[in-house]
Protein backbone atom coordinates (compact mmCIF):
# COMPACT_ATOMS: atom_id res chain seq x y z
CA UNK A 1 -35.67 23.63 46.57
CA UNK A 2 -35.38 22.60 42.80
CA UNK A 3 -37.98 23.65 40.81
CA UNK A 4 -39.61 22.33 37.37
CA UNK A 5 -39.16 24.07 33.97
CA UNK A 6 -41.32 26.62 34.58
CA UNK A 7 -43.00 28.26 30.97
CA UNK A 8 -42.07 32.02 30.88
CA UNK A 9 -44.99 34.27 32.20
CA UNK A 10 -46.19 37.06 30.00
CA UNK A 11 -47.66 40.27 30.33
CA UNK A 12 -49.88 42.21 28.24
CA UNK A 13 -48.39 45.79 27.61
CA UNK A 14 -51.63 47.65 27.88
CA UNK A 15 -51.27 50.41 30.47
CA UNK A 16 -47.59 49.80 30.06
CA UNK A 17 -47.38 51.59 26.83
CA UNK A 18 -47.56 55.08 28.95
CA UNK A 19 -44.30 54.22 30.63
CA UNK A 20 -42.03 55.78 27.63
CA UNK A 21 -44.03 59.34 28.53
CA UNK A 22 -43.99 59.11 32.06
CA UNK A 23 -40.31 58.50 32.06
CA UNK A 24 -39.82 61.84 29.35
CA UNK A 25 -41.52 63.92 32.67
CA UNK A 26 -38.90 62.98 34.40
CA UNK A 27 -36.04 63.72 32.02
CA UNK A 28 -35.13 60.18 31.94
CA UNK A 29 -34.31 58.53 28.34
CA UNK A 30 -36.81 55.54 28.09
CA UNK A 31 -34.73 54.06 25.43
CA UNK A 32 -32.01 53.43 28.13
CA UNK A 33 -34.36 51.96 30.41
CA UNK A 34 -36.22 49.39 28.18
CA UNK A 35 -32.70 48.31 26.93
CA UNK A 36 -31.60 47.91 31.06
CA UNK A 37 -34.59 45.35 31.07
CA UNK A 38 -33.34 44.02 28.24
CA UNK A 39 -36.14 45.20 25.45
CA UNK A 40 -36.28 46.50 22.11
CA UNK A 41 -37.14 50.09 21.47
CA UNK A 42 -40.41 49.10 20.34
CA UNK A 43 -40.99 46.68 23.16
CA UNK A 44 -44.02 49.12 24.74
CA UNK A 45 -45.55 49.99 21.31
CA UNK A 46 -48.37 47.97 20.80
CA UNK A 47 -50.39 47.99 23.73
CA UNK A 48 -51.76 44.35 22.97
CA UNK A 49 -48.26 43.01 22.68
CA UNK A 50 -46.23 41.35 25.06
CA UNK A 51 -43.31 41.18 27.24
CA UNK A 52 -42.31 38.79 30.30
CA UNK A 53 -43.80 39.49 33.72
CA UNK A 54 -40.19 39.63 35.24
CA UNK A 55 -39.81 42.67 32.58
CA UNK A 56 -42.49 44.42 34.26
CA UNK A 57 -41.07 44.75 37.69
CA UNK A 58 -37.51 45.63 36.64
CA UNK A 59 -38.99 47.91 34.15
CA UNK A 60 -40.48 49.19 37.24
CA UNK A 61 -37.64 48.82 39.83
CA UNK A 62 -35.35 50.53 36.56
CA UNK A 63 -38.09 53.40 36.45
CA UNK A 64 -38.01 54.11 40.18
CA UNK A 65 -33.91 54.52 40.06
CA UNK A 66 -33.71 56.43 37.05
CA UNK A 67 -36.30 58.87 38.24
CA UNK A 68 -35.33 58.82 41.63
CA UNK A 69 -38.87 58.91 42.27
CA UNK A 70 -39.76 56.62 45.40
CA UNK A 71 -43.87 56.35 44.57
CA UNK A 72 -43.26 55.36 40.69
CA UNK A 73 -45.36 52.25 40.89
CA UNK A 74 -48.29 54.56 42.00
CA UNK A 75 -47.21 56.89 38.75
CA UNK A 76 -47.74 53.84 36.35
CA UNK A 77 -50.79 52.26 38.42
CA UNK A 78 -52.97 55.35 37.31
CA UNK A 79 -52.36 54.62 33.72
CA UNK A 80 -54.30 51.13 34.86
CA UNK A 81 -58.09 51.76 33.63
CA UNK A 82 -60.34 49.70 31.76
CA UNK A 83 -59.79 51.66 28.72
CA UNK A 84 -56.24 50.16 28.92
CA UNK A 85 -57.54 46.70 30.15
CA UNK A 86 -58.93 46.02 26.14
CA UNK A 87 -61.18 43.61 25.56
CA UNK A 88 -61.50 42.69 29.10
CA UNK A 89 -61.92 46.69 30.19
CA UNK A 90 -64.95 46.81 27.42
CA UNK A 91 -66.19 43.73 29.12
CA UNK A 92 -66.28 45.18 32.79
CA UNK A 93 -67.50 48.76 31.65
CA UNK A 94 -70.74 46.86 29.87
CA UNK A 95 -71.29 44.54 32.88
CA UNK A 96 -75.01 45.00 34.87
CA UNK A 97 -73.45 45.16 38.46
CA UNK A 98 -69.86 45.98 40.25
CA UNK A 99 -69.48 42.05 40.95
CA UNK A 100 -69.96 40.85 38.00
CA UNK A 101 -67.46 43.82 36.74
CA UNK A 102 -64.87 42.75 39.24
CA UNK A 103 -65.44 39.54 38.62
CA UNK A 104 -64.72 39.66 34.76
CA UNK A 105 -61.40 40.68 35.89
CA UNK A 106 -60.59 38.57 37.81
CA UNK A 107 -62.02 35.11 35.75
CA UNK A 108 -60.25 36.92 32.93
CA UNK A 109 -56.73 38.00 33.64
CA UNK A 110 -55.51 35.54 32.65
CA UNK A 111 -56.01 36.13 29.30
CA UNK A 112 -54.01 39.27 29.69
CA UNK A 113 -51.22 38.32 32.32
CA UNK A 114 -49.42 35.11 33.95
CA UNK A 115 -47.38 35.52 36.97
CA UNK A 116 -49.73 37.60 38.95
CA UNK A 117 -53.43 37.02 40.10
CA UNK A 118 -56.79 39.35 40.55
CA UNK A 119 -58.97 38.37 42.68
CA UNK A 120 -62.49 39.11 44.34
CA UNK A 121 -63.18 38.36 47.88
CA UNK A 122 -65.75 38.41 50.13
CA UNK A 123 -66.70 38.17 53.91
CA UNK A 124 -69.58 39.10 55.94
CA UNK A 125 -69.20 42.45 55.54
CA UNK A 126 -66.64 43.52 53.14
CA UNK A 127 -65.53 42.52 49.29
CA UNK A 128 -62.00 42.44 48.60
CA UNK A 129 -60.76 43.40 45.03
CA UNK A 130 -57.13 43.15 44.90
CA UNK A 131 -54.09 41.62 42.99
CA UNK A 132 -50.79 39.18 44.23
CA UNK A 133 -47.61 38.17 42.32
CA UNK A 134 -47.22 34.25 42.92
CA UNK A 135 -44.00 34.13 40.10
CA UNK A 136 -41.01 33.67 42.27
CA UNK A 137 -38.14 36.01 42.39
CA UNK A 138 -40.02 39.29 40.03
CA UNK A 139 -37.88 42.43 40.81
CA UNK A 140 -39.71 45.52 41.76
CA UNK A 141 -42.22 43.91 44.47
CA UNK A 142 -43.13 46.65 46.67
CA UNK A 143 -43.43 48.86 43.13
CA UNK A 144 -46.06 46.08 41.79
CA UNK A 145 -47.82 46.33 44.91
CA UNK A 146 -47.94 50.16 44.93
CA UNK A 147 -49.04 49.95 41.24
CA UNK A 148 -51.48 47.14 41.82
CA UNK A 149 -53.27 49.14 44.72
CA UNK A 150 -53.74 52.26 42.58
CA UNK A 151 -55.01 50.52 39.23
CA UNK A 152 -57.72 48.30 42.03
CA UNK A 153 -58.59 52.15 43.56
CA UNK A 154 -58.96 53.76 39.65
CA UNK A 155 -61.11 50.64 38.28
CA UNK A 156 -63.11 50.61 41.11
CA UNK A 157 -63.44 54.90 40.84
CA UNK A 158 -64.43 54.40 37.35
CA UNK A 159 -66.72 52.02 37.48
CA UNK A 160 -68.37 52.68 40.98
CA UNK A 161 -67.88 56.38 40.58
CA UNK A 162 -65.72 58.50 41.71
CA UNK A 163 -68.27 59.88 44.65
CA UNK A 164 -67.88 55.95 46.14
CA UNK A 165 -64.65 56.14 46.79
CA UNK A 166 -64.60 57.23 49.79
CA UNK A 167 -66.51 54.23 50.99
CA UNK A 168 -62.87 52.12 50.30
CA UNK A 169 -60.05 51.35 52.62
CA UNK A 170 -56.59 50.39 50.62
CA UNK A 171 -54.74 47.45 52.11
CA UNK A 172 -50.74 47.46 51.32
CA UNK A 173 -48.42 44.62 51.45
CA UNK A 174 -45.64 46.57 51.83
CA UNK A 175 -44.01 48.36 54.76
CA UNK A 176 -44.88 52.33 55.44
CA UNK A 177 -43.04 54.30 53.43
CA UNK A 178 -40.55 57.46 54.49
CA UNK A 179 -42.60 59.54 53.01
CA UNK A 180 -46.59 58.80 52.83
CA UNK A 181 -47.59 62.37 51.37
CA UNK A 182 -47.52 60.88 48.27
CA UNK A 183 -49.97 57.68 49.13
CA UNK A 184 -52.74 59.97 51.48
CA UNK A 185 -52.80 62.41 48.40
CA UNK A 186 -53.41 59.82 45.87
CA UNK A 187 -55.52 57.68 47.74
CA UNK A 188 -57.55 60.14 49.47
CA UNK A 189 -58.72 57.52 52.19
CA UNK A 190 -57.59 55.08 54.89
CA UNK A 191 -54.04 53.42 54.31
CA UNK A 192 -53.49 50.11 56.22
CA UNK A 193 -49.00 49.28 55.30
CA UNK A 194 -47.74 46.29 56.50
CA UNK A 195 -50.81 44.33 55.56
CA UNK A 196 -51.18 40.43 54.42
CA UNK A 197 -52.66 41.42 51.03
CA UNK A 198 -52.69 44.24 48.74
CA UNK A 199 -56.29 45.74 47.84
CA UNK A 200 -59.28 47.62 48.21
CA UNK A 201 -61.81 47.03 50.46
CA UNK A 202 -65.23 48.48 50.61
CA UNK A 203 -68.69 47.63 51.88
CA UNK A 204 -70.02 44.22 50.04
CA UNK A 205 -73.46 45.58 49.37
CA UNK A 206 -71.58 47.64 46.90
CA UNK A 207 -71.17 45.13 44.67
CA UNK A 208 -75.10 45.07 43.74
CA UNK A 209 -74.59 48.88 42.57
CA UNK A 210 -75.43 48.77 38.57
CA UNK A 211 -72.71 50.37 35.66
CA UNK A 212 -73.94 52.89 34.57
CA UNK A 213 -74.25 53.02 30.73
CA UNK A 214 -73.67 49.14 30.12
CA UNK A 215 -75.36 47.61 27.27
CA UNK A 216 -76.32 44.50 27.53
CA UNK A 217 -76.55 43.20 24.25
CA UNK A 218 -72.82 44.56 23.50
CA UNK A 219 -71.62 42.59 26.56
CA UNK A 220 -73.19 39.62 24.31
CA UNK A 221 -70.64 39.69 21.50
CA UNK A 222 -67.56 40.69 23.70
CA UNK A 223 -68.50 37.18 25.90
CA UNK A 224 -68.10 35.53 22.83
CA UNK A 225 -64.95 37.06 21.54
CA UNK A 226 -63.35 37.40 25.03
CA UNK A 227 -63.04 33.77 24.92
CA UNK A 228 -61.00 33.59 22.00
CA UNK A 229 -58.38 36.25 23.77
CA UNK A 230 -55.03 34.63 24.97
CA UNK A 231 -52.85 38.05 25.01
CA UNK A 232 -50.33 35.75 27.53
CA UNK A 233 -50.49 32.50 25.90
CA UNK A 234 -52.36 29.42 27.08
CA UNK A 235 -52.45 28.56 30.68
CA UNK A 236 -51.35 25.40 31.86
CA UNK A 237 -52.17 23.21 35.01
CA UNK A 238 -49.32 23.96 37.22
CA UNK A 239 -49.94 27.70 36.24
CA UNK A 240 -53.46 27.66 37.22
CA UNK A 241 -52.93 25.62 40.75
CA UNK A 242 -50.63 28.32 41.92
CA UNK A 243 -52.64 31.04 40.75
CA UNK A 244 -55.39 29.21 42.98
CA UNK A 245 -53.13 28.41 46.02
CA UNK A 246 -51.90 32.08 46.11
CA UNK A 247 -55.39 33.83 46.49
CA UNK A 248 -56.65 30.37 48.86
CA UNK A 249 -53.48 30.87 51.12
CA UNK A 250 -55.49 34.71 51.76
CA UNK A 251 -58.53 33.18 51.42
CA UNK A 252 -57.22 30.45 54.31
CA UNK A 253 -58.78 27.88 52.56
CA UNK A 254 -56.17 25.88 50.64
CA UNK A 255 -57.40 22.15 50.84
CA UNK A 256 -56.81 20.05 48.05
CA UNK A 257 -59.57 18.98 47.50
CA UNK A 258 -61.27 22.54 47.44
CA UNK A 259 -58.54 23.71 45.16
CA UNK A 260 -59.37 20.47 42.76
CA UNK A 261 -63.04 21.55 42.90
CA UNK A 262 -62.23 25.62 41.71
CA UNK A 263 -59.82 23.90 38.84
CA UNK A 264 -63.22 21.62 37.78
CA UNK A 265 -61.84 18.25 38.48
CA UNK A 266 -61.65 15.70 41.09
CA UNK A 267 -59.01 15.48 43.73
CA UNK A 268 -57.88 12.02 41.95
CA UNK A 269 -57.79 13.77 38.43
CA UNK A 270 -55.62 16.71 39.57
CA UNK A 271 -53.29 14.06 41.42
CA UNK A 272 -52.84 12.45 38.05
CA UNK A 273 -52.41 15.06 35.77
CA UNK A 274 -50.03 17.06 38.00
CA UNK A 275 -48.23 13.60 38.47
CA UNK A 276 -47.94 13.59 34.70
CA UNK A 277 -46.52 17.47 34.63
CA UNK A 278 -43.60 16.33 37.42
CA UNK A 279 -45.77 17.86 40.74
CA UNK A 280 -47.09 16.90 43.42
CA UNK A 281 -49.69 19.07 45.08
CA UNK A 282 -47.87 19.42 48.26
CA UNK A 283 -44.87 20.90 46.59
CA UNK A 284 -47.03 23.35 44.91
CA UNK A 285 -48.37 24.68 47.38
CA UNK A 286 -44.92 24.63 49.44
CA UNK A 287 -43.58 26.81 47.08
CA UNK A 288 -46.14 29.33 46.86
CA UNK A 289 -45.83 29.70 50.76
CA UNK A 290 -42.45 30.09 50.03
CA UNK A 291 -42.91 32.66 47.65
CA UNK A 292 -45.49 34.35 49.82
CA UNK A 293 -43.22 34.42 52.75
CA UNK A 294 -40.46 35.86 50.90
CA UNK A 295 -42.53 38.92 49.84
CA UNK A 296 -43.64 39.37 53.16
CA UNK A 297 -40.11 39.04 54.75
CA UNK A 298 -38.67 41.24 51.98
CA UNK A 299 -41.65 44.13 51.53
CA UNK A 300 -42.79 44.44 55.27
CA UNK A 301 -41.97 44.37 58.55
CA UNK A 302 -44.18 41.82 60.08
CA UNK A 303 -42.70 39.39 62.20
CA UNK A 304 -41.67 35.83 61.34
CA UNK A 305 -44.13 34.60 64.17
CA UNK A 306 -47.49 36.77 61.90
CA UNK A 307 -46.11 35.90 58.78
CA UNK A 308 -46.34 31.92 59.36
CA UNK A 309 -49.29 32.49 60.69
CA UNK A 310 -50.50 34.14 57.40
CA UNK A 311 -48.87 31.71 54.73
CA UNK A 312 -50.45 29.11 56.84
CA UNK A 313 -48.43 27.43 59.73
CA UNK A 314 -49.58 27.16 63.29
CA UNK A 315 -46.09 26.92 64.56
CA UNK A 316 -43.46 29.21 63.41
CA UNK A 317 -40.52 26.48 63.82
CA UNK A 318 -42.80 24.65 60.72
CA UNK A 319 -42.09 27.82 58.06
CA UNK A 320 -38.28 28.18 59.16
CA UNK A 321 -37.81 24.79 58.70
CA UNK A 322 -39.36 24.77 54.49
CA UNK A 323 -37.69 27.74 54.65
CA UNK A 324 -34.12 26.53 54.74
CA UNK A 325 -35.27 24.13 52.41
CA UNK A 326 -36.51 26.22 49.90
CA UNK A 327 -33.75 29.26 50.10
CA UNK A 328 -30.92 27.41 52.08
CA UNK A 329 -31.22 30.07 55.00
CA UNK A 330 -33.86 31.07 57.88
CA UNK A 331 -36.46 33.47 57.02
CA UNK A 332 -34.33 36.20 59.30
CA UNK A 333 -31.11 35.49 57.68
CA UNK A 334 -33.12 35.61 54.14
CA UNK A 335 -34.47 39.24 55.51
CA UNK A 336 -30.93 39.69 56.75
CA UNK A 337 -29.79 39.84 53.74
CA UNK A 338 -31.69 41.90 51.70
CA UNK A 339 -29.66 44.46 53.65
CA UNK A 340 -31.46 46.83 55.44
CA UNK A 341 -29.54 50.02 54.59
CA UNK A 342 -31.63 52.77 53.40
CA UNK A 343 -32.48 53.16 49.92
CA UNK A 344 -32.70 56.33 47.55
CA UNK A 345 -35.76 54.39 45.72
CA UNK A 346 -37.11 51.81 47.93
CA UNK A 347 -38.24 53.83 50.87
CA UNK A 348 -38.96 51.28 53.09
CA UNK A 349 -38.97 52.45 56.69
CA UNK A 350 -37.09 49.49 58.57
């Protein structure tokens, strides 16, 4: 399906800037790998610099080769912390309560990232703090996933404390690994694979728990300067409605007119001004289930029948028929050819 110009997505370098050392413990050069990804030496320096979000997953997918190490992404999650977060990170670690920690993060990302969401959400029972790439085609998926999972578990450690972790469950949307030593010792608690969404989940009362040490009048001045912080560049419509669509399509609330409401305009206003960008809604939001369904198909090993389901069709026949519209193949020929031979890196267990 043709798509629009599309403006490049950006990523702050933040917890990035450990990759270089990581990469030394494993003997590998990381001037050959930035270079492979096609940055400068100095790409990783400043940790409130930028590079694309593509860069990020084949820096990742590069890492995981080179090293030959199959849980990389979980090696650069841990360098995820608030410390490494900036601005934002000082904003969460002075907030009164866990939600409106999490929260921060996820209102704010944006101001540090494009091409991937955070999110906070919450049933009944449970809260659900977790992260999903809606950029099409990013290298490195089930590494992003990995790495997303662990930075989710070591925010919420820190902030929760460490003693609370125990209280999580980690979703992953990614199939079981070969190997899961790796994940049960880092995690320390229950692993669902193969899952619709990756992220934590823990008991919702949690969220009332207070930070400790946050002071309230320095969370003051960092509300006022935080707005002023556009590490990824401004954000424009389109941007935002699929950031929206790809949390609402796990939500399973994706109505226009809800979405219209969450963006702060009418229905009739976000018809016109997507009109004006070269959009329709509908398209939108059939790419993103594209998108969605394409991670799934690649990183899993749901069926076709579940993973409708999930991106939102009550009828199977309905997603393989977008689907040869959007990639020119069924979703099983699509999976079909990702090849299904085993991989040194990707350790998928198909």
């Amino acid at each position: 399906m043709p798509q629009p110009h599309l403006p490049e997505n950006l990523q702050r370098v933040g917890f990035l800037s450990c990759l270089p050392e990581l990469l030394r413990r494993f003997d590998v050069d990381p001037l050959e790998v930035l270079a492979a990804a096609g940055l400068s030496a100095s790409a990783l320096e400043n940790p409130d610099g930028t590079i694309p979000y593509r860069a990020m997953g084949l820096l990742s997918q590069l890492s995981c080769e080179k090293t030959r190490c199959s849980h990389f992404g979980l090696e650069i999650g841990r360098q995820i912390r608030t410390e490494t977060l900036g601005l934002l990170g000082e904003l969460m670690r002075n907030s009164p309560t866990l939600r409106v920690a999490l929260q921060d993060f996820a209102i704010n990302q944006h101001r540090n990232a494009h091409g991937g969401v955070t999110y906070l959400l919450e049933d009944k029972m449970h809260a659900f703090f977790g992260y999903a790439v809606y950029q099409p085609n990013v290298p490195g998926q089930y590494l992003i996933c990995d790495g997303a999972a662990m930075g989710a578990f070591t925010i919420f450690s820190e902030l929760a404390g460490t003693g609370q972790a125990s209280a999580l469950e980690v979703l992953l949307a990614r199939s079981e690994p070969r190997d899961v030593s790796h994940y049960r010792h880092s995690f320390g608690v229950k692993l669902a694979f193969n899952a619709d969404q990756t992220a934590v989940v823990f008991p919702r009362r949690m969220l009332d728990q207070p930070i400790a040490g946050a002071d309230v009048r320095r969370r003051i001045v960092i509300e006022k300067r935080i707005q002023t912080l556009w590490h990824a560049g401004d954000i424009d419509l389109v941007t935002q409605l699929r950031r929206e669509l790809r949390v609402a399509l796990i939500r399973g609330n994706f109505s226009a007119t809800t979405i219209a409401e969450q963006l702060g305009m009418s229905r009739r206003t976000l018809d016109r001004r997507l009109n004006a960008s070269g959009v329709n809604f509908q398209e939108v939001l059939d790419e993103t289930r594209c998108e969605y369904a394409q991670q799934l198909l690649e990183c899993t090993r749901m069926t076709i029948a579940n993973i409708a389901t999930i991106v939102g069709y009550a009828d199977p026949s309905i997603l393989t028929r977008g689907f040869v519209r959007w990639a020119g193949v069924t979703p099983s020929q699509w999976r079909a050819k990702l090849g299904r031979e085993a991989d040194t890196c990707a350790g998928f267990a198909f």
